[in-house]
PDB file of N, CA and C in Angstrom:
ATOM      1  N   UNK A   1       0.840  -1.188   0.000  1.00  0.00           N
ATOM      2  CA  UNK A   1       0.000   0.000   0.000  1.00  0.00           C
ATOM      3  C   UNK A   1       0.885   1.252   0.000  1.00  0.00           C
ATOM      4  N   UNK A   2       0.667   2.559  -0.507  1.00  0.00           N
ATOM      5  CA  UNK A   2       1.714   3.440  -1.099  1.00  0.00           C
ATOM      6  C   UNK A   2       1.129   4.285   0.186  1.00  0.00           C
ATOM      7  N   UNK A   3       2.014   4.803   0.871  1.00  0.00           N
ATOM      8  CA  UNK A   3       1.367   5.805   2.055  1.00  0.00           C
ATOM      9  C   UNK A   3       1.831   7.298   1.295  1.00  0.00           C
ATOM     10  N   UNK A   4       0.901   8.034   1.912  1.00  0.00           N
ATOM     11  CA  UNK A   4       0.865   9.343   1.535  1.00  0.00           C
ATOM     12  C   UNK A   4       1.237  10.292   2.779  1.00  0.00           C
ATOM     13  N   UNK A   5       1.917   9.883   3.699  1.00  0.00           N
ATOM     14  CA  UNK A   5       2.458  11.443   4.576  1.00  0.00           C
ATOM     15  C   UNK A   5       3.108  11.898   4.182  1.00  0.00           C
ATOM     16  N   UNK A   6       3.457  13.199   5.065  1.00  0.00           N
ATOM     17  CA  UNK A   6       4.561  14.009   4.979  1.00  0.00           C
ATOM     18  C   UNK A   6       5.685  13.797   5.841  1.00  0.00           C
ATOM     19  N   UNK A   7       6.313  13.316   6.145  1.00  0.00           N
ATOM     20  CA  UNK A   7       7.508  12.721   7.450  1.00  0.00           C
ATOM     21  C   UNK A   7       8.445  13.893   7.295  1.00  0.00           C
ATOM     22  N   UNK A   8       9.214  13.467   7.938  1.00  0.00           N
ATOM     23  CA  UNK A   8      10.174  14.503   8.316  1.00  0.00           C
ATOM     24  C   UNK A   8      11.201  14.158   7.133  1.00  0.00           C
ATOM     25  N   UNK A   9      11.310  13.378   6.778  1.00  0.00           N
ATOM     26  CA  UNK A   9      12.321  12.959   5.832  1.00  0.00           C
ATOM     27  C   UNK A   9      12.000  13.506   4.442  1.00  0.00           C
ATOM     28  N   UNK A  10      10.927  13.713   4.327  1.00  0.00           N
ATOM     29  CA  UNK A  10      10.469  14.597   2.882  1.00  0.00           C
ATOM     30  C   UNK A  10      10.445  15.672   2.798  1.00  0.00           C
ATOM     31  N   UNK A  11      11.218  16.408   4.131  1.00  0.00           N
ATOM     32  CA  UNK A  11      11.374  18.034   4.126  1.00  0.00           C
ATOM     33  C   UNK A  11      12.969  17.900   4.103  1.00  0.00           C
ATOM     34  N   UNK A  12      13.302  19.324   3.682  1.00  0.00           N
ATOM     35  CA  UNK A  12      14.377  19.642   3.871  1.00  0.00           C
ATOM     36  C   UNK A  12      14.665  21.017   4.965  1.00  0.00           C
ATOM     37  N   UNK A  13      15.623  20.420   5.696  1.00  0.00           N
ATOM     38  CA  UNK A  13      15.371  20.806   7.121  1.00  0.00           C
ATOM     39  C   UNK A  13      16.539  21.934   7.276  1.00  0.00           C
ATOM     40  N   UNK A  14      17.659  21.767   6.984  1.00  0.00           N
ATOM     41  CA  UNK A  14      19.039  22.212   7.430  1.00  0.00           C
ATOM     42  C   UNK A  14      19.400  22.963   6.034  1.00  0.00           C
ATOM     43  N   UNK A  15      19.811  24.342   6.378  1.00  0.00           N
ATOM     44  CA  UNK A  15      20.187  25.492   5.564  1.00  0.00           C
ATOM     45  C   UNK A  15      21.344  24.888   4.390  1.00  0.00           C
ATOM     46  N   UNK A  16      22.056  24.048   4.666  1.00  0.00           N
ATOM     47  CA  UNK A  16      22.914  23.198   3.632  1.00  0.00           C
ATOM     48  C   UNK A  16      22.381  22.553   2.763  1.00  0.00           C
ATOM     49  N   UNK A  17      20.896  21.637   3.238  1.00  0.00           N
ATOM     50  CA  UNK A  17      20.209  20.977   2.465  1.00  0.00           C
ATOM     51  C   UNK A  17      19.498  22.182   0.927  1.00  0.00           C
ATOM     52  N   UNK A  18      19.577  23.512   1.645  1.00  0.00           N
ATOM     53  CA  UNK A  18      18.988  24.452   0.802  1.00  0.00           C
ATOM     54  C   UNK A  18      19.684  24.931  -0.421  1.00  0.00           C
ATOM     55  N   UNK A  19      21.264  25.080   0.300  1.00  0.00           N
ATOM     56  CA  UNK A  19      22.401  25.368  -0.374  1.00  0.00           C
ATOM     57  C   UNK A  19      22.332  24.491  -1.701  1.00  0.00           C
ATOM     58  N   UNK A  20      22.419  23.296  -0.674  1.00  0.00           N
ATOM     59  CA  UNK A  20      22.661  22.305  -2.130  1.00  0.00           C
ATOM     60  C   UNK A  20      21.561  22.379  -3.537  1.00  0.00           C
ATOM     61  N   UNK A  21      20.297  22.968  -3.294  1.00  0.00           N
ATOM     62  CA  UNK A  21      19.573  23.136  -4.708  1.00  0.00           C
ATOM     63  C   UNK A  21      19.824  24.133  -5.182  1.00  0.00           C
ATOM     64  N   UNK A  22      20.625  25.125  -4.426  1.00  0.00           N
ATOM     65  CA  UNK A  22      21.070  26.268  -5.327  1.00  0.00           C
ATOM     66  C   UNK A  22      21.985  26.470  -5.688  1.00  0.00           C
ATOM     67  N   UNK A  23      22.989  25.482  -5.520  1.00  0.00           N
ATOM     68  CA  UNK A  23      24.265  25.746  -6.278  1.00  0.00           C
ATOM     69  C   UNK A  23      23.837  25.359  -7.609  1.00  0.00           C
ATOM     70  N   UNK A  24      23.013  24.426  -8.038  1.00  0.00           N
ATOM     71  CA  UNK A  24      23.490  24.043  -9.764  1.00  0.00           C
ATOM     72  C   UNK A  24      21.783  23.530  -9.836  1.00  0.00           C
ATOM     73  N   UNK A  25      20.709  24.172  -9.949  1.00  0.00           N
ATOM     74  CA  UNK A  25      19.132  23.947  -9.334  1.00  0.00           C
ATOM     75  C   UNK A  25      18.697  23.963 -11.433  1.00  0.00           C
ATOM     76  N   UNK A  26      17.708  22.838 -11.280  1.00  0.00           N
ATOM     77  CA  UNK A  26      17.084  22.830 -12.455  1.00  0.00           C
ATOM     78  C   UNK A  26      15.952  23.612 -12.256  1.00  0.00           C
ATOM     79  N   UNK A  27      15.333  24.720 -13.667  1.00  0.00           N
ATOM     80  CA  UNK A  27      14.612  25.681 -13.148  1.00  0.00           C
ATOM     81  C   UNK A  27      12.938  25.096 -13.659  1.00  0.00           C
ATOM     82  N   UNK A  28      12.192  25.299 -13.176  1.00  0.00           N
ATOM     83  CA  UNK A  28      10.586  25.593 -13.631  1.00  0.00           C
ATOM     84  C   UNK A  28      10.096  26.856 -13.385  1.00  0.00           C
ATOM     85  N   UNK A  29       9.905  27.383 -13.819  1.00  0.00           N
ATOM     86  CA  UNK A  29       8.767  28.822 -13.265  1.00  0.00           C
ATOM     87  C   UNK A  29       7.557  28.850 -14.088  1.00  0.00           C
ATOM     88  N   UNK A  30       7.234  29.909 -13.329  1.00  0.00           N
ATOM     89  CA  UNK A  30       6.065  30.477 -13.671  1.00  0.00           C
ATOM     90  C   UNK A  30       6.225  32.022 -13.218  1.00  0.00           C
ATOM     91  N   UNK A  31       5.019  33.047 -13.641  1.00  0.00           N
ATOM     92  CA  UNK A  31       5.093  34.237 -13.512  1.00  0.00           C
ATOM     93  C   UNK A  31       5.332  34.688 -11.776  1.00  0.00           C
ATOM     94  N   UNK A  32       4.213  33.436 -11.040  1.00  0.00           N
ATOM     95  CA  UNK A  32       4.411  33.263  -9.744  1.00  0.00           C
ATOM     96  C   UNK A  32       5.035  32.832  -8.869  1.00  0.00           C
ATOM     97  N   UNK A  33       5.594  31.155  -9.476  1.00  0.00           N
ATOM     98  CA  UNK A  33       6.391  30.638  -8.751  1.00  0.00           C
ATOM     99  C   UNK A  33       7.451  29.825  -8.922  1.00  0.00           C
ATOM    100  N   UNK A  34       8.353  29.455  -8.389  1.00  0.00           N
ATOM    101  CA  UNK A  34       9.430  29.225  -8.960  1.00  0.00           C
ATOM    102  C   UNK A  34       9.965  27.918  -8.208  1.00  0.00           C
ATOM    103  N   UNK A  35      10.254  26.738  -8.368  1.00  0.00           N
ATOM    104  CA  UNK A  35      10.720  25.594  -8.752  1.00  0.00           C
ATOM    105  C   UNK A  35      11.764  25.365  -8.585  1.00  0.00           C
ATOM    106  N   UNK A  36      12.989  25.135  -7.853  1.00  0.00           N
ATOM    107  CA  UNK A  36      14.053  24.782  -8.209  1.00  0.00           C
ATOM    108  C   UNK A  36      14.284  23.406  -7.679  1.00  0.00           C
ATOM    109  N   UNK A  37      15.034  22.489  -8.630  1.00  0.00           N
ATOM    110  CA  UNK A  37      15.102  20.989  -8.268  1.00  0.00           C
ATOM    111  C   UNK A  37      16.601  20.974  -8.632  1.00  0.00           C
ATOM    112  N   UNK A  38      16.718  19.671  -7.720  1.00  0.00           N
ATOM    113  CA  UNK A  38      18.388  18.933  -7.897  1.00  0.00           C
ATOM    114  C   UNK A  38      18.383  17.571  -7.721  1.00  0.00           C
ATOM    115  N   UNK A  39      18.509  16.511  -8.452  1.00  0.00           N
ATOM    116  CA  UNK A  39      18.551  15.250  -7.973  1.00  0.00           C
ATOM    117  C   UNK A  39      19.396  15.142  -6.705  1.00  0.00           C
ATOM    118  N   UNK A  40      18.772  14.029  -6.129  1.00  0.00           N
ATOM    119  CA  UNK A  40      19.530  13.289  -4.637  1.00  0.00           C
ATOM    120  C   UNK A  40      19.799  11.829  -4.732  1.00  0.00           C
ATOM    121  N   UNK A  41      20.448  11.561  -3.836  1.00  0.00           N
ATOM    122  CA  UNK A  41      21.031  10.012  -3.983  1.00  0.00           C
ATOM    123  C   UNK A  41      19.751   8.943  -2.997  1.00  0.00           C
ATOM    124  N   UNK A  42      18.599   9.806  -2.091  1.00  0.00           N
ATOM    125  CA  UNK A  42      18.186   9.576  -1.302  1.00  0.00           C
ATOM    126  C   UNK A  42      17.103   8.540  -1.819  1.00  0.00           C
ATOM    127  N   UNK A  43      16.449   8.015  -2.806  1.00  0.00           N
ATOM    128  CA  UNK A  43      15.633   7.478  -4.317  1.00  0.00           C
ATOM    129  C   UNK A  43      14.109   8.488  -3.717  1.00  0.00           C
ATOM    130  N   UNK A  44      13.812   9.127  -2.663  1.00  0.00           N
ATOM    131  CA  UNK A  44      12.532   9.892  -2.831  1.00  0.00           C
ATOM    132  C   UNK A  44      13.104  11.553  -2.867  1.00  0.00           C
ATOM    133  N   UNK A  45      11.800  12.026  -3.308  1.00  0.00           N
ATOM    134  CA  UNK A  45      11.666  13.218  -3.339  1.00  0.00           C
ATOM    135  C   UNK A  45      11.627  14.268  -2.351  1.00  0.00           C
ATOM    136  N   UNK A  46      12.206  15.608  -1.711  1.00  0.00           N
ATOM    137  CA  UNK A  46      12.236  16.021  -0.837  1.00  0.00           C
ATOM    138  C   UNK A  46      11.910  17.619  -1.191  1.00  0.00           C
ATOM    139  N   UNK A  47      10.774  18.356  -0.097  1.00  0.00           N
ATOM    140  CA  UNK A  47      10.780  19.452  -0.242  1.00  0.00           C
ATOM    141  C   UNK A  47      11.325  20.827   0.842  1.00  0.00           C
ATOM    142  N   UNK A  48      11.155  22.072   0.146  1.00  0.00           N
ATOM    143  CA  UNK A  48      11.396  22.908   1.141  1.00  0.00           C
ATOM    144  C   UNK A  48      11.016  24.377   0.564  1.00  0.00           C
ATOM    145  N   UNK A  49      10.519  25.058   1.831  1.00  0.00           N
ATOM    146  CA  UNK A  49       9.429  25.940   0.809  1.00  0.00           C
ATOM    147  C   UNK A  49       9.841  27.277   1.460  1.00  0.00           C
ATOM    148  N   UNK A  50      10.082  28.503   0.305  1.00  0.00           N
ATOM    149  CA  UNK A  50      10.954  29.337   0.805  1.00  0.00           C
ATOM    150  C   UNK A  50       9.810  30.974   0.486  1.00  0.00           C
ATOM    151  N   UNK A  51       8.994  31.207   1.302  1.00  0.00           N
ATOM    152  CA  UNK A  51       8.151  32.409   1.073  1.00  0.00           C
ATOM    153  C   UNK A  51       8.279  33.683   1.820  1.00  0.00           C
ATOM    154  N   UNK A  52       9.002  34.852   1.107  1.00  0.00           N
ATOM    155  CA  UNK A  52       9.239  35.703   2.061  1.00  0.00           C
ATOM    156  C   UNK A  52       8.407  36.790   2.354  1.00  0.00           C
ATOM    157  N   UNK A  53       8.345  37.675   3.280  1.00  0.00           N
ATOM    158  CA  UNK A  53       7.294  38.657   3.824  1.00  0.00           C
ATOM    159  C   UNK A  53       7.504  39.410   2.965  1.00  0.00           C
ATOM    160  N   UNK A  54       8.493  39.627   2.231  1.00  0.00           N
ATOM    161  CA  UNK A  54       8.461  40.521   1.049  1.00  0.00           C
ATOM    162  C   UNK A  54       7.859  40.171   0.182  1.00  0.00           C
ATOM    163  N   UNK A  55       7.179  39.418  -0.143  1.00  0.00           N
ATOM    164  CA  UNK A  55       6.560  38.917  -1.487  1.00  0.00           C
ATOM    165  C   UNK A  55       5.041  38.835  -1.417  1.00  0.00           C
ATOM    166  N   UNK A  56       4.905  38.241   0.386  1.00  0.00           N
ATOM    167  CA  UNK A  56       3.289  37.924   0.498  1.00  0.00           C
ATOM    168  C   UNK A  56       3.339  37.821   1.712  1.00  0.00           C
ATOM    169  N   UNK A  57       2.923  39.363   2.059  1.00  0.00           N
ATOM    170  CA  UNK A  57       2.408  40.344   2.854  1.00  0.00           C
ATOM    171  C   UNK A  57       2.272  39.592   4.486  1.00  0.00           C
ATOM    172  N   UNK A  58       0.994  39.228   4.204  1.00  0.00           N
ATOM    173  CA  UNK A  58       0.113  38.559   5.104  1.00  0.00           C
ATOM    174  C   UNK A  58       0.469  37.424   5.302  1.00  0.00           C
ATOM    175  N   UNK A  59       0.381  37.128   7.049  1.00  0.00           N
ATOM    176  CA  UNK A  59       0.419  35.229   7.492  1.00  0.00           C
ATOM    177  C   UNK A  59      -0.501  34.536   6.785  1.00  0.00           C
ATOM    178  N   UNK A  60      -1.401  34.869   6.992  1.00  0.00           N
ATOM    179  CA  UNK A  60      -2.424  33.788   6.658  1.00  0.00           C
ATOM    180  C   UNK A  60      -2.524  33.569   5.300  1.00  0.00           C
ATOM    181  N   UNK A  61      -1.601  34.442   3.922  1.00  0.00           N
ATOM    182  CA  UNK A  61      -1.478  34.355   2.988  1.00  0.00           C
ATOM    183  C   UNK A  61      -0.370  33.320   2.934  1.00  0.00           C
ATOM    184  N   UNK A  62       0.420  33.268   3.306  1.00  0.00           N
ATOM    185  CA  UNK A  62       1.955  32.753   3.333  1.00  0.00           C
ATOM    186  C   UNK A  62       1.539  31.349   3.634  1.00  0.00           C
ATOM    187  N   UNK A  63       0.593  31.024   4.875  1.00  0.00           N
ATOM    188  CA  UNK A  63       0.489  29.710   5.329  1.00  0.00           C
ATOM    189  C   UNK A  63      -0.518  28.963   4.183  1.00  0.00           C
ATOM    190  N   UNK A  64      -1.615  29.852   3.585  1.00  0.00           N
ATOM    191  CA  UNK A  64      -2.570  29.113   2.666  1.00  0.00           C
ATOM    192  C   UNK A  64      -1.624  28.498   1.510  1.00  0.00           C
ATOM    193  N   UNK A  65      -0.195  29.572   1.003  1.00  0.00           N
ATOM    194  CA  UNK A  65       0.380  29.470   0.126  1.00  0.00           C
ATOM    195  C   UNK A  65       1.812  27.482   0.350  1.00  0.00           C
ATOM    196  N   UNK A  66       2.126  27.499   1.439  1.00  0.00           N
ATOM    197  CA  UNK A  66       2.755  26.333   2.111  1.00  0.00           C
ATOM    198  C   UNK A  66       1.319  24.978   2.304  1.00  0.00           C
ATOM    199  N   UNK A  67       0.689  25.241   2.930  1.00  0.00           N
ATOM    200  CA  UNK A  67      -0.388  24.527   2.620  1.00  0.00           C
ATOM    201  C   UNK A  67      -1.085  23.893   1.606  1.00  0.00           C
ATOM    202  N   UNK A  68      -1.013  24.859   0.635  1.00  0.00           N
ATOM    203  CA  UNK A  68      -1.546  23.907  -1.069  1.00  0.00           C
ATOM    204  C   UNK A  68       0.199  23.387  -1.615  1.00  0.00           C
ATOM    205  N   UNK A  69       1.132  24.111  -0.922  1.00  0.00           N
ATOM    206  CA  UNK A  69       2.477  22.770  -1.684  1.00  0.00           C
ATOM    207  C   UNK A  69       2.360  21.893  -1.061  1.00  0.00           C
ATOM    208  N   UNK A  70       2.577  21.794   0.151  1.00  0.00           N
ATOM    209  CA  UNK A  70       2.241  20.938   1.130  1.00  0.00           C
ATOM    210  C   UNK A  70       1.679  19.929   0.402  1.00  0.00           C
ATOM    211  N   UNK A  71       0.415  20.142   0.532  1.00  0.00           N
ATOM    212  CA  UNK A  71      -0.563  19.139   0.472  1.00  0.00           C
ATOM    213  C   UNK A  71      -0.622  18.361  -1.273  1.00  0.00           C
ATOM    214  N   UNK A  72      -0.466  19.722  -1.858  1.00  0.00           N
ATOM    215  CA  UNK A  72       0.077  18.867  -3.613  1.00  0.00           C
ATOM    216  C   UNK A  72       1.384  17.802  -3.538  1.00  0.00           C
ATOM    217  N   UNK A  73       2.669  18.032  -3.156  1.00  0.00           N
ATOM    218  CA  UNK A  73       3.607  17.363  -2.819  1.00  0.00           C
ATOM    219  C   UNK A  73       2.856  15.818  -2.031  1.00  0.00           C
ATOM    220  N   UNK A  74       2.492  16.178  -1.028  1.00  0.00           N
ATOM    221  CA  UNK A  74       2.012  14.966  -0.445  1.00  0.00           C
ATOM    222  C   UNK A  74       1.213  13.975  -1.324  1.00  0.00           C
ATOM    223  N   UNK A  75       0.500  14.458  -1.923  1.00  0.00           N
ATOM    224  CA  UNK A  75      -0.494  13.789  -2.573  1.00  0.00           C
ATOM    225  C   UNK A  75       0.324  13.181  -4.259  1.00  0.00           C
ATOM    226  N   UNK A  76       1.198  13.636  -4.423  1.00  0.00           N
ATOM    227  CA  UNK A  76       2.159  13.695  -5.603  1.00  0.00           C
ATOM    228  C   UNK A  76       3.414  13.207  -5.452  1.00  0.00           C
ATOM    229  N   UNK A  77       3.598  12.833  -4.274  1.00  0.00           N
ATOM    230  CA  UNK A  77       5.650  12.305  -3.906  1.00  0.00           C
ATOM    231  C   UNK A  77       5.449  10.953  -4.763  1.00  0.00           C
ATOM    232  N   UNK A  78       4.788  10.208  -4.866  1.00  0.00           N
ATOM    233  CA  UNK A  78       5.280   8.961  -5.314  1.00  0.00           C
ATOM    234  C   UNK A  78       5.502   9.281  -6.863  1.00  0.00           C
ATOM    235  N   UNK A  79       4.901  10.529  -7.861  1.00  0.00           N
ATOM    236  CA  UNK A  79       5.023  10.303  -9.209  1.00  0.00           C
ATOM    237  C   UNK A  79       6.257  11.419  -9.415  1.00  0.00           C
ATOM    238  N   UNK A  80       7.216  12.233  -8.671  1.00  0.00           N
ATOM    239  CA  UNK A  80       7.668  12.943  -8.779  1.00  0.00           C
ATOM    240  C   UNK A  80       9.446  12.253  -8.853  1.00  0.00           C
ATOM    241  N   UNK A  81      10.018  12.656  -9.316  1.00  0.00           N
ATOM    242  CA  UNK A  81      11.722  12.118  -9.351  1.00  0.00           C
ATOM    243  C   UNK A  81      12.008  12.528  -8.204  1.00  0.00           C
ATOM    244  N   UNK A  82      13.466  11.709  -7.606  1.00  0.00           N
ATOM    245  CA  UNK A  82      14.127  11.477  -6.112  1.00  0.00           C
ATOM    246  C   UNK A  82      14.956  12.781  -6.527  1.00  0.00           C
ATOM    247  N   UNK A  83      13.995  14.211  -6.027  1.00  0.00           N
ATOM    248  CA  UNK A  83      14.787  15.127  -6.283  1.00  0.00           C
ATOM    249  C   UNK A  83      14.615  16.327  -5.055  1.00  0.00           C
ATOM    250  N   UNK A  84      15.114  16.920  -4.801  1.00  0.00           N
ATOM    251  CA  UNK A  84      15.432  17.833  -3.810  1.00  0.00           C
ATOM    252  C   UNK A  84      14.727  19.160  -4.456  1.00  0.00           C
ATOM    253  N   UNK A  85      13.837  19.962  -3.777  1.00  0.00           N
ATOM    254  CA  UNK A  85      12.717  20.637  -4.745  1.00  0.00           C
ATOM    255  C   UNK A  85      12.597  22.018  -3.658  1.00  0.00           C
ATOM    256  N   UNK A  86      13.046  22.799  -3.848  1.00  0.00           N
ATOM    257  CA  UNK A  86      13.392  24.487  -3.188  1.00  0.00           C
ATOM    258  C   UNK A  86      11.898  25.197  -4.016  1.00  0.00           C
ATOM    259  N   UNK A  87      10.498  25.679  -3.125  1.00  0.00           N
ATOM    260  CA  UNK A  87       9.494  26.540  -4.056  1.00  0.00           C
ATOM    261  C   UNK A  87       9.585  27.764  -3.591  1.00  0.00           C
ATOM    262  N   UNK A  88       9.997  29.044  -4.483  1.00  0.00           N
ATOM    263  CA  UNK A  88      10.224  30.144  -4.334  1.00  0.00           C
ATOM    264  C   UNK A  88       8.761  30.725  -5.174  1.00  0.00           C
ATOM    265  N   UNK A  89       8.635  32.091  -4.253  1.00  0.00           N
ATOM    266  CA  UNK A  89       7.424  32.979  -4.680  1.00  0.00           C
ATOM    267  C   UNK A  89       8.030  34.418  -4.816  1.00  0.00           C
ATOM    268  N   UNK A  90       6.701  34.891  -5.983  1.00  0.00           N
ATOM    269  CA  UNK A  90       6.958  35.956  -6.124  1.00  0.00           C
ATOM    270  C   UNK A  90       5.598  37.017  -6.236  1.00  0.00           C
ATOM    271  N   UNK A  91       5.973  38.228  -5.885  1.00  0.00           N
ATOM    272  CA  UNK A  91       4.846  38.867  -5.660  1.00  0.00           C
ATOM    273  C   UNK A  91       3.514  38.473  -6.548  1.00  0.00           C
ATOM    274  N   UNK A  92       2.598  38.920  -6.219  1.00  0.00           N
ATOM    275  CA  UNK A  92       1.181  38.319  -7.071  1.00  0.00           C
ATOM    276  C   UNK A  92       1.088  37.081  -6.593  1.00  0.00           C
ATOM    277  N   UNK A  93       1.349  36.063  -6.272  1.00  0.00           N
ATOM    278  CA  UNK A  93       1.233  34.999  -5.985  1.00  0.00           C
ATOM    279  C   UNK A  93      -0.217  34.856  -4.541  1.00  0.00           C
ATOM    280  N   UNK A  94      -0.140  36.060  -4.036  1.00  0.00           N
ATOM    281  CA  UNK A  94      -1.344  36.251  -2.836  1.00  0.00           C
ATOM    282  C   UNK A  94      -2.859  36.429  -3.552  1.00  0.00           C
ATOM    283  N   UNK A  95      -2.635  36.888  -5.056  1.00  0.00           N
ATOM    284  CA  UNK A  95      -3.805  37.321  -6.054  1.00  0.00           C
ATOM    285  C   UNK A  95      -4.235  36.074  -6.590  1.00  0.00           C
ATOM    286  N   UNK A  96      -3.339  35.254  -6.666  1.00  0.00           N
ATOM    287  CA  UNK A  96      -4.229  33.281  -7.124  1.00  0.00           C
ATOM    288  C   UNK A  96      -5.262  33.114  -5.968  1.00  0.00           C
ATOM    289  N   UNK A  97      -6.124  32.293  -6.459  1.00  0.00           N
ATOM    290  CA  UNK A  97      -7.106  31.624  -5.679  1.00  0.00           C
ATOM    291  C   UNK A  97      -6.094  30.167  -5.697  1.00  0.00           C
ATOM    292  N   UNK A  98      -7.219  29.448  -4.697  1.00  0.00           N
ATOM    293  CA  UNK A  98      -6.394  28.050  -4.544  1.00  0.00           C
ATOM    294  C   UNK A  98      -5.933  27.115  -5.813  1.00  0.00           C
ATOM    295  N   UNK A  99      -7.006  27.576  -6.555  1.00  0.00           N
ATOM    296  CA  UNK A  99      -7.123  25.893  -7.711  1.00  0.00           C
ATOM    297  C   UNK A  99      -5.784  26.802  -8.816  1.00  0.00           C
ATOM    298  N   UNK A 100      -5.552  28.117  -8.875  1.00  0.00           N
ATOM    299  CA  UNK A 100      -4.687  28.758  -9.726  1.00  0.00           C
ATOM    300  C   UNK A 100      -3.376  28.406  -9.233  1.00  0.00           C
ATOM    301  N   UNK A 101      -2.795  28.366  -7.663  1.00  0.00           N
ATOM    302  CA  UNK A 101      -2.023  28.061  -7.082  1.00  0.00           C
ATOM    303  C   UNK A 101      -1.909  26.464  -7.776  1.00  0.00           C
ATOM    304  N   UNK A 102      -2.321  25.888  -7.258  1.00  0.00           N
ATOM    305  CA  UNK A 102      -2.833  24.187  -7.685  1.00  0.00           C
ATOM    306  C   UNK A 102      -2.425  24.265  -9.209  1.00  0.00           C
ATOM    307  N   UNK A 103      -3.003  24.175  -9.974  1.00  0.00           N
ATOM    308  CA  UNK A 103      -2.927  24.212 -11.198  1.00  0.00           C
ATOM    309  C   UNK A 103      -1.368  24.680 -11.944  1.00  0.00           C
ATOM    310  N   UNK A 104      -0.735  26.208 -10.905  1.00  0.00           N
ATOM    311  CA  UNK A 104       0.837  26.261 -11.791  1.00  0.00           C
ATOM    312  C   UNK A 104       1.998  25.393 -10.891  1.00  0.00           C
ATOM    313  N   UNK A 105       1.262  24.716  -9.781  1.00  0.00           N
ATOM    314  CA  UNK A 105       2.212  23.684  -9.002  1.00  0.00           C
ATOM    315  C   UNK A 105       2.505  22.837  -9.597  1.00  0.00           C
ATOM    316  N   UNK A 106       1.046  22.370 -10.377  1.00  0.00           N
ATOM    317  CA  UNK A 106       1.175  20.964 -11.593  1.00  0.00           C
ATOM    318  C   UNK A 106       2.002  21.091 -12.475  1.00  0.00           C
ATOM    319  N   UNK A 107       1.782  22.168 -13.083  1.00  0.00           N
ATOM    320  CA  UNK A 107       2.655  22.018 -14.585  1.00  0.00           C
ATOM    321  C   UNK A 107       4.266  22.316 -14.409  1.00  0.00           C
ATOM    322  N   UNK A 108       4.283  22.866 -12.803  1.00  0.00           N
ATOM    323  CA  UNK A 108       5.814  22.901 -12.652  1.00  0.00           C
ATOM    324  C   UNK A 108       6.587  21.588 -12.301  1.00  0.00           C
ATOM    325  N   UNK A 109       5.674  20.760 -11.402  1.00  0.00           N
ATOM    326  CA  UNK A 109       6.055  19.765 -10.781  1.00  0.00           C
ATOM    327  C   UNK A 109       6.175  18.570 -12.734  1.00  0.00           C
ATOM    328  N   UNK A 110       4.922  18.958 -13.321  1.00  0.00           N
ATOM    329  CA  UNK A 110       5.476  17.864 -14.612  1.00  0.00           C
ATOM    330  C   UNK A 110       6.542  18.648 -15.225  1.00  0.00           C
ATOM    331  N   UNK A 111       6.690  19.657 -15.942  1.00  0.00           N
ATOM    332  CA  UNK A 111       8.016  20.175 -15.997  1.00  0.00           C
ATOM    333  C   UNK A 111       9.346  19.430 -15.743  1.00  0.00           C
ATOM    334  N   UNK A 112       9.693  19.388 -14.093  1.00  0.00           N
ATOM    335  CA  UNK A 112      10.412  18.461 -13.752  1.00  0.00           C
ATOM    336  C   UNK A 112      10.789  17.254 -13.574  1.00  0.00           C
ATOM    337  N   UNK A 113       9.526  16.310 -13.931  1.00  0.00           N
ATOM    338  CA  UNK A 113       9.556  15.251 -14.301  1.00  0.00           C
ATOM    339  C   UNK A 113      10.027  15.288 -15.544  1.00  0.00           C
ATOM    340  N   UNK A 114       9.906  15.641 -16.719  1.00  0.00           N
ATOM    341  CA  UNK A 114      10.114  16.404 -18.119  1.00  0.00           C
ATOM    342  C   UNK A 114      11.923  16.152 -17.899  1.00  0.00           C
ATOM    343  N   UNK A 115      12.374  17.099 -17.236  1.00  0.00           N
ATOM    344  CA  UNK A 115      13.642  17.438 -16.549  1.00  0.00           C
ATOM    345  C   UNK A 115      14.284  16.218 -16.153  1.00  0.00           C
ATOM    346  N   UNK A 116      13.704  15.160 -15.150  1.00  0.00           N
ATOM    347  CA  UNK A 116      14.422  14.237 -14.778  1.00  0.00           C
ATOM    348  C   UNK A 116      14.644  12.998 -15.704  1.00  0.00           C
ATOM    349  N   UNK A 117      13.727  13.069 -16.713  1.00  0.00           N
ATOM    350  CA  UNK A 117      14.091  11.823 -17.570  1.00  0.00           C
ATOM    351  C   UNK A 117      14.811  12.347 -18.626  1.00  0.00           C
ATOM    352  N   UNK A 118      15.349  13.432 -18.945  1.00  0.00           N
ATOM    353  CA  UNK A 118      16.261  13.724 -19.506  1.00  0.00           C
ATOM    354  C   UNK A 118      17.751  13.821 -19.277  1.00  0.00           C
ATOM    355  N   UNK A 119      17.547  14.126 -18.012  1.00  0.00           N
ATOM    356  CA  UNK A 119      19.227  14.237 -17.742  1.00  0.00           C
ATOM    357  C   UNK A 119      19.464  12.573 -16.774  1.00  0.00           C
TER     358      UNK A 119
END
């Protein structure tokens, strides 16, 4: 049976772990949000989600915005490559509704699938 949590092991926890997708990070964007992946040796997928008060304003914006990766990631780790996955925002991103959020998560997250069977 394929479990669907979030464990601790599917975050990336430690400021090095961060480093490492940005030294040499495969890109996806969008106007809103931004994607950066790096394969790992670990065979699953790992996230870490980087939203600053400069971009989106409001808590309760910031947390709705961690919450739909969150929960897309979760629901999505098993079809995604064993890759180390940094989501950066950018202003406007507080102006999506949920399913708009949802919707440019998808095409970033296939993107990188796109990405991993190529290299």
């Amino acid at each position: 049976m394929v479990t669907l949590a979030f464990t601790r092991e599917l975050r990336l926890l430690t400021p090095r772990h961060f480093d490492n997708v940005f030294k040499q990070p495969q890109r996806a964007s969008s106007p809103e949000i931004t994607i950066l992946g790096r394969l790992n040796e670990l065979g699953h997928p790992r996230i870490g989600l980087t939203i600053a008060k400069k971009n989106v304003k409001r808590a309760h914006e910031r947390n709705r915005i961690k919450r739909l990766a969150r929960e897309y990631f979760r629901l999505h780790q098993h079809d995604l490559p064993p890759m180390d996955f940094v989501l950066l925002v950018r202003r406007g991103v507080a102006n999506l509704d949920n399913q708009q959020i949802t919707e440019a998560l998808d095409k970033l997250w296939r993107r990188h699938r796109r990405l991993a069977q190529k290299s």
